[in-house]
Protein backbone atom coordinates (compact mmCIF):
# COMPACT_ATOMS: atom_id res chain seq x y z
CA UNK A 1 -2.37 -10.96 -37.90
CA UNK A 2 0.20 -13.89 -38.10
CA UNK A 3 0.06 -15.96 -34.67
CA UNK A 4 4.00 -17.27 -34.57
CA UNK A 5 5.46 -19.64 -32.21
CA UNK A 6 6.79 -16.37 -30.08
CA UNK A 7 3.22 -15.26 -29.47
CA UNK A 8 2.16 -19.21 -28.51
CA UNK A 9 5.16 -19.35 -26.72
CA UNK A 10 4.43 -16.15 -24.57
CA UNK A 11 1.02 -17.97 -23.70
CA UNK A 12 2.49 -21.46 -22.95
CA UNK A 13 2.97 -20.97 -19.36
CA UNK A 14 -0.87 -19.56 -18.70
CA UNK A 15 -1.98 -22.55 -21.02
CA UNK A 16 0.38 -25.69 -19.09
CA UNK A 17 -0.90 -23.78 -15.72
CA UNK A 18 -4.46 -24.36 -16.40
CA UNK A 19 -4.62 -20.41 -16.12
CA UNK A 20 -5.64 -19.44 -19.79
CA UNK A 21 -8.93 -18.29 -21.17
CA UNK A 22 -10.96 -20.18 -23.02
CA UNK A 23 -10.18 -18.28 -25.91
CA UNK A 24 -6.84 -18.76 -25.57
CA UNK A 25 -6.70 -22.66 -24.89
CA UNK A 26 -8.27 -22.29 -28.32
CA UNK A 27 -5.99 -20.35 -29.92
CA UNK A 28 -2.89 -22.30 -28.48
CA UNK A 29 -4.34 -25.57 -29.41
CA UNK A 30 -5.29 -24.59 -33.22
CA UNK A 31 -1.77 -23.81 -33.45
CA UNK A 32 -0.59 -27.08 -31.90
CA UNK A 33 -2.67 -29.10 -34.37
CA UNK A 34 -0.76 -27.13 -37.43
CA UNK A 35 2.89 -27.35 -35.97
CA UNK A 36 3.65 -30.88 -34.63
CA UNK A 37 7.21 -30.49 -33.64
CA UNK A 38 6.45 -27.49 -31.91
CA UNK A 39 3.12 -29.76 -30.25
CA UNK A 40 5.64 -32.44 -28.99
CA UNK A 41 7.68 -30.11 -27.23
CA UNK A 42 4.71 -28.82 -25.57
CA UNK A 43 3.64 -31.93 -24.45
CA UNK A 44 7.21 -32.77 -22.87
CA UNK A 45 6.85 -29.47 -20.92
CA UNK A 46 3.28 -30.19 -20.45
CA UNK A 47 4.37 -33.47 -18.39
CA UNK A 48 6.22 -31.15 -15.84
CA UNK A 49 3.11 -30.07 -14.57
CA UNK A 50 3.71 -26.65 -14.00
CA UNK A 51 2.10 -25.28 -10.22
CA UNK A 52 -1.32 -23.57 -10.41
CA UNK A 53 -0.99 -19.47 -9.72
CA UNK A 54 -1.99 -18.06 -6.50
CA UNK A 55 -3.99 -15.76 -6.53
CA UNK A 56 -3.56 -14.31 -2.97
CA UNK A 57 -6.98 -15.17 -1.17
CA UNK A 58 -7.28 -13.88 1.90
CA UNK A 59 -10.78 -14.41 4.54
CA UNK A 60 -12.91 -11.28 4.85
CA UNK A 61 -12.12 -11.75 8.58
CA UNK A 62 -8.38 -10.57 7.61
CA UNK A 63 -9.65 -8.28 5.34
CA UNK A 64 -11.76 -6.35 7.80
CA UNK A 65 -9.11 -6.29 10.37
CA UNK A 66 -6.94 -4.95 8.25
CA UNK A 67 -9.18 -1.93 7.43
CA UNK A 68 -10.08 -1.74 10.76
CA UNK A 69 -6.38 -1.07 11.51
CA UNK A 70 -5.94 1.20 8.94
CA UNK A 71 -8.72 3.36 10.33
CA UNK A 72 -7.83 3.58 13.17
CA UNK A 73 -4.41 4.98 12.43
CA UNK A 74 -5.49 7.40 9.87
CA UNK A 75 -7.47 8.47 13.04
CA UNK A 76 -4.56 8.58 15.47
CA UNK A 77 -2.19 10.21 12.68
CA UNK A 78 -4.68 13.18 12.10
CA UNK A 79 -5.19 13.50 16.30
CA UNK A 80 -1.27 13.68 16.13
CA UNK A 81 -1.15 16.58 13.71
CA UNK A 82 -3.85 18.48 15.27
CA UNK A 83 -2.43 18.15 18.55
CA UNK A 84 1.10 19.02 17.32
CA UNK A 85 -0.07 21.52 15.32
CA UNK A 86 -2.08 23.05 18.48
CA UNK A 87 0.70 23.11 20.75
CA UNK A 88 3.45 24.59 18.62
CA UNK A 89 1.35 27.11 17.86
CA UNK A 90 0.68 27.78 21.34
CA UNK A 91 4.45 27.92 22.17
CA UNK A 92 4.96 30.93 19.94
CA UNK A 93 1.43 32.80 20.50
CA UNK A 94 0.88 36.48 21.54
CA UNK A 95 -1.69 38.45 23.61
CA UNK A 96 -2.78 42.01 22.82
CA UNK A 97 -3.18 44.26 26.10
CA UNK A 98 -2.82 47.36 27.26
CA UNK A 99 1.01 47.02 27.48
CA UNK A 100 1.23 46.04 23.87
CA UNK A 101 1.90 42.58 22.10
CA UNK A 102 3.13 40.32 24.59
CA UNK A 103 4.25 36.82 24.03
CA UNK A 104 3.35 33.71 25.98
CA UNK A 105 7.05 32.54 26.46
CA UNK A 106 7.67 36.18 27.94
CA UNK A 107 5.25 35.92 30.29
CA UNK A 108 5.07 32.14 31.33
CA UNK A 109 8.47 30.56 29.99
CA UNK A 110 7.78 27.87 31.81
CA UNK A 111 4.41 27.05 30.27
CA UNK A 112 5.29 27.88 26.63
CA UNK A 113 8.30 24.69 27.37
CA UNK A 114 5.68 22.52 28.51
CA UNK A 115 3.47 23.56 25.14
CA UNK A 116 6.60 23.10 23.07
CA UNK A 117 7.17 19.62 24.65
CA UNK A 118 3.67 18.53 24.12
CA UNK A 119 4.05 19.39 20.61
CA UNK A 120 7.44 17.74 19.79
CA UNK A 121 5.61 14.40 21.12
CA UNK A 122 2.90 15.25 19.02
CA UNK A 123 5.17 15.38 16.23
CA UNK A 124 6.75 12.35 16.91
CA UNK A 125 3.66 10.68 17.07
CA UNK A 126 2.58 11.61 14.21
CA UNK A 127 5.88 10.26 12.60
CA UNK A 128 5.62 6.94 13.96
CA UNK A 129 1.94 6.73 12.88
CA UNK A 130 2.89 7.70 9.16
CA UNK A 131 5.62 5.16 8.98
CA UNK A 132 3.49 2.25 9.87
CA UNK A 133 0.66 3.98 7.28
CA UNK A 134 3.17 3.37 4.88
CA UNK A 135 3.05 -0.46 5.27
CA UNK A 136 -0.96 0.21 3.71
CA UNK A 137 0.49 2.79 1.13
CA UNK A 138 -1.65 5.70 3.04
């Protein structure tokens, strides 16, 4: 394979960054020291000195907080479901009994409103938690 000045010229900005690989200092230089106009106008970008890449360190402090976090709102997402889950179920539950199948909203309205409002907060819980999972792509 043929190394051109497009190829070189894709790995100039690694190479003036300091961020190359050996190998490919090599490479970039070998091809300076054949092409000498295309050397000097290297070296007149080189003199810009081009900023050094981040590469996003972060302290393992940070990094076991934000697990930590994470954890615990996988945690309070699932006891959200469950809990929603539980209570609308409840709301539209049954009983077998002598009289037949009765259901729990016929026989305590009142209570099957309170399951059905503990289960839209459970729902809505478990919304918010899943938005702010989203922020850890979870």
């Amino acid at each position: 394979m043929k190394i051109t000045r497009d190829v070189i010229t894709d790995l100039l900005p690694l190479y003036l960054a300091g961020e190359a690989s050996d190998d490919t200092n090599a490479l970039v230089e070998a091809f300076l020291a054949q092409d000498d106009e295309f050397a000097q106008m290297v070296q007149r970008q080189g003199d810009l000195k081009l900023p050094k890449l981040d590469n996003g360190s972060t302290n393992q402090e940070d990094e076991m907080k934000a697990l930590q976090t994470t954890q615990t709102l996988l945690r309070r997402r699932a006891l959200y479901m469950a809990s929603a889950i539980f209570f609308s179920g409840m709301t539209v539950s049954f009983t077998f009994g002598a009289e037949g199948v009765r259901w729990i909203w016929a026989d305590a309205p009142y209570m099957a409103l309170v399951m059905a409002a503990v289960g839209l907060i459970g729902w809505a819980g478990y919304a918010v938690t899943s938005r702010r999972l989203r922020a850890t792509q979870l």
